[in-house]
Protein backbone atom coordinates (compact mmCIF):
# COMPACT_ATOMS: atom_id res chain seq x y z
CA UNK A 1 97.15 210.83 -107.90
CA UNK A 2 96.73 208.86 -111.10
CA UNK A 3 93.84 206.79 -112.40
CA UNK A 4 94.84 203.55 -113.47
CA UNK A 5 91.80 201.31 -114.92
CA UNK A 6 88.98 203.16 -113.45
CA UNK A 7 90.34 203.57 -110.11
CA UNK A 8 92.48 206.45 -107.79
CA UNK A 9 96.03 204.96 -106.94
CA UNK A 10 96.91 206.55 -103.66
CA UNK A 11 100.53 206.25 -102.47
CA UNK A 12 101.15 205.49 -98.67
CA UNK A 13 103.73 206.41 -96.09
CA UNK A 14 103.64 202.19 -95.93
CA UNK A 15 104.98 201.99 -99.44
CA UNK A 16 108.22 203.83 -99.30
CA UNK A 17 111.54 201.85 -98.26
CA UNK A 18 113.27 203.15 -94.84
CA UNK A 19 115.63 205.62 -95.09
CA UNK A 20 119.17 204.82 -95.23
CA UNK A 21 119.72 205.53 -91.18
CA UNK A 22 116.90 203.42 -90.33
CA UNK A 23 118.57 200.74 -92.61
CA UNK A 24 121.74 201.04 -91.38
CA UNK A 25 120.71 200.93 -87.07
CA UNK A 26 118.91 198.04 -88.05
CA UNK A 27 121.69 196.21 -89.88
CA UNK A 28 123.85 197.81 -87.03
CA UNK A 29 121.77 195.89 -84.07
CA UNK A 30 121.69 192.55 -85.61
CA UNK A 31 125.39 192.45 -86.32
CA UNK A 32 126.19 193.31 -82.58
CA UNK A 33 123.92 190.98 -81.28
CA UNK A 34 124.97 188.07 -83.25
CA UNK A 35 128.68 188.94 -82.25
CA UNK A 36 127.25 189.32 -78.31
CA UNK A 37 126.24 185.35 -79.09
CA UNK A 38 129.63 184.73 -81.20
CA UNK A 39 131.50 185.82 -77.56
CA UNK A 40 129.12 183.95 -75.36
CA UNK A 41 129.73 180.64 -76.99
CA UNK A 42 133.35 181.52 -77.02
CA UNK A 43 133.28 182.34 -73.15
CA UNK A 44 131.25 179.05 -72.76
CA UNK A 45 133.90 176.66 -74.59
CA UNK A 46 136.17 178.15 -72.41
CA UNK A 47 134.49 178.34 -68.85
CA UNK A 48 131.89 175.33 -69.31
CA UNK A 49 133.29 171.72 -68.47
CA UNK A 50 130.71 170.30 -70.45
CA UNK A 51 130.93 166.96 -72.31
CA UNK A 52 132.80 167.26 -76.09
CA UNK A 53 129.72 167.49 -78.18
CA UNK A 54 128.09 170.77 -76.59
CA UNK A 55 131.63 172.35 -76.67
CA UNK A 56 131.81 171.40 -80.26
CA UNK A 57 128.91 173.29 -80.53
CA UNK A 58 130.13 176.32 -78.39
CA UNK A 59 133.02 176.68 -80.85
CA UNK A 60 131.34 176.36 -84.33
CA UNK A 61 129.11 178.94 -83.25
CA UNK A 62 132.24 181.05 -82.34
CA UNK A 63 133.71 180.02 -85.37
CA UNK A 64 130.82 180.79 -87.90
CA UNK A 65 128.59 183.41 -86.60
CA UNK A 66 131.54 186.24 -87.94
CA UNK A 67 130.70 185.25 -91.15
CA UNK A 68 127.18 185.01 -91.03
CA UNK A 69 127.19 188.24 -89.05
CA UNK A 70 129.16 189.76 -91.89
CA UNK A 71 126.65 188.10 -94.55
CA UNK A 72 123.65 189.58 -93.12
CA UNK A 73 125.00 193.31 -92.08
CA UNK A 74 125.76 193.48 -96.27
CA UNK A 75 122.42 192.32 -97.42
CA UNK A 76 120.32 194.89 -99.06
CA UNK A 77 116.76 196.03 -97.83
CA UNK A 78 113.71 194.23 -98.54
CA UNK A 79 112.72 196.63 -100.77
CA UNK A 80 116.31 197.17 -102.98
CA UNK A 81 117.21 194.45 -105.46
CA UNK A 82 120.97 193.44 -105.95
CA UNK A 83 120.52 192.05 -109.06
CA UNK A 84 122.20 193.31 -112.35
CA UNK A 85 119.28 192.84 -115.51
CA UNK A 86 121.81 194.16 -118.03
CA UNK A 87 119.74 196.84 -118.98
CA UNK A 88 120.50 200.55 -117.64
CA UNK A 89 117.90 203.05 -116.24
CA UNK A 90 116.40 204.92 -118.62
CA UNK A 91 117.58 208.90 -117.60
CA UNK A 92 114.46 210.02 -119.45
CA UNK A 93 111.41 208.49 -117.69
CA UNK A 94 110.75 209.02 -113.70
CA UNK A 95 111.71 206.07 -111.66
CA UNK A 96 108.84 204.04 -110.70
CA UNK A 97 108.99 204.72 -107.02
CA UNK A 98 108.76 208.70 -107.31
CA UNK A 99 106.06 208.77 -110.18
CA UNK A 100 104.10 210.99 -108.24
CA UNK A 101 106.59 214.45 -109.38
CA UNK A 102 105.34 213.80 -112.67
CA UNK A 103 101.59 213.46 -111.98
């Protein structure tokens, strides 16, 4: 524990990221059930004889939700930022998020 301005910090279970398998499942479901949708819509243009507009509608969805799919299964975790700030980590301090090894 550390004392920061006159009070305890405490570190919760809430405050760490999910592991990497947690991560990964959850990227995992979302991309199979957006490509469950991507092949109803397709099945739908086909099967439906529905006026132009809704099949138009049916097929875009076919059409994009790959690449949405794909957009979302690569995004990083809430917690882990992609960005580059052009500055390296510093080898001699302890990251921020494991502090606690030094305490």
């Amino acid at each position: 524990m550390k004392v920061r301005r006159g009070r305890t910090v405490v570190h919760e279970v809430t405050d760490a990221r999910p592991s990497l398998t947690a991560d990964i499942g959850r990227r995992e479901k979302r991309y199979f059930i957006q490509m469950g949708i991507r092949t109803l819509c397709l099945i739908l243009a086909v099967v439906l004889n529905v006026p132009w507009p809704v099949r138009a509608l049916f097929v875009a969805g076919a059409i994009f939700l790959p690449y949405i799919a794909v957009i979302g299964a690569n995004e990083p975790s809430r917690g882990v930022s992609s960005t580059f700030d052009g500055e390296g980590p510093n080898q001699t301090e302890i990251p921020i998020h494991r502090r606690e090894i030094g305490s």
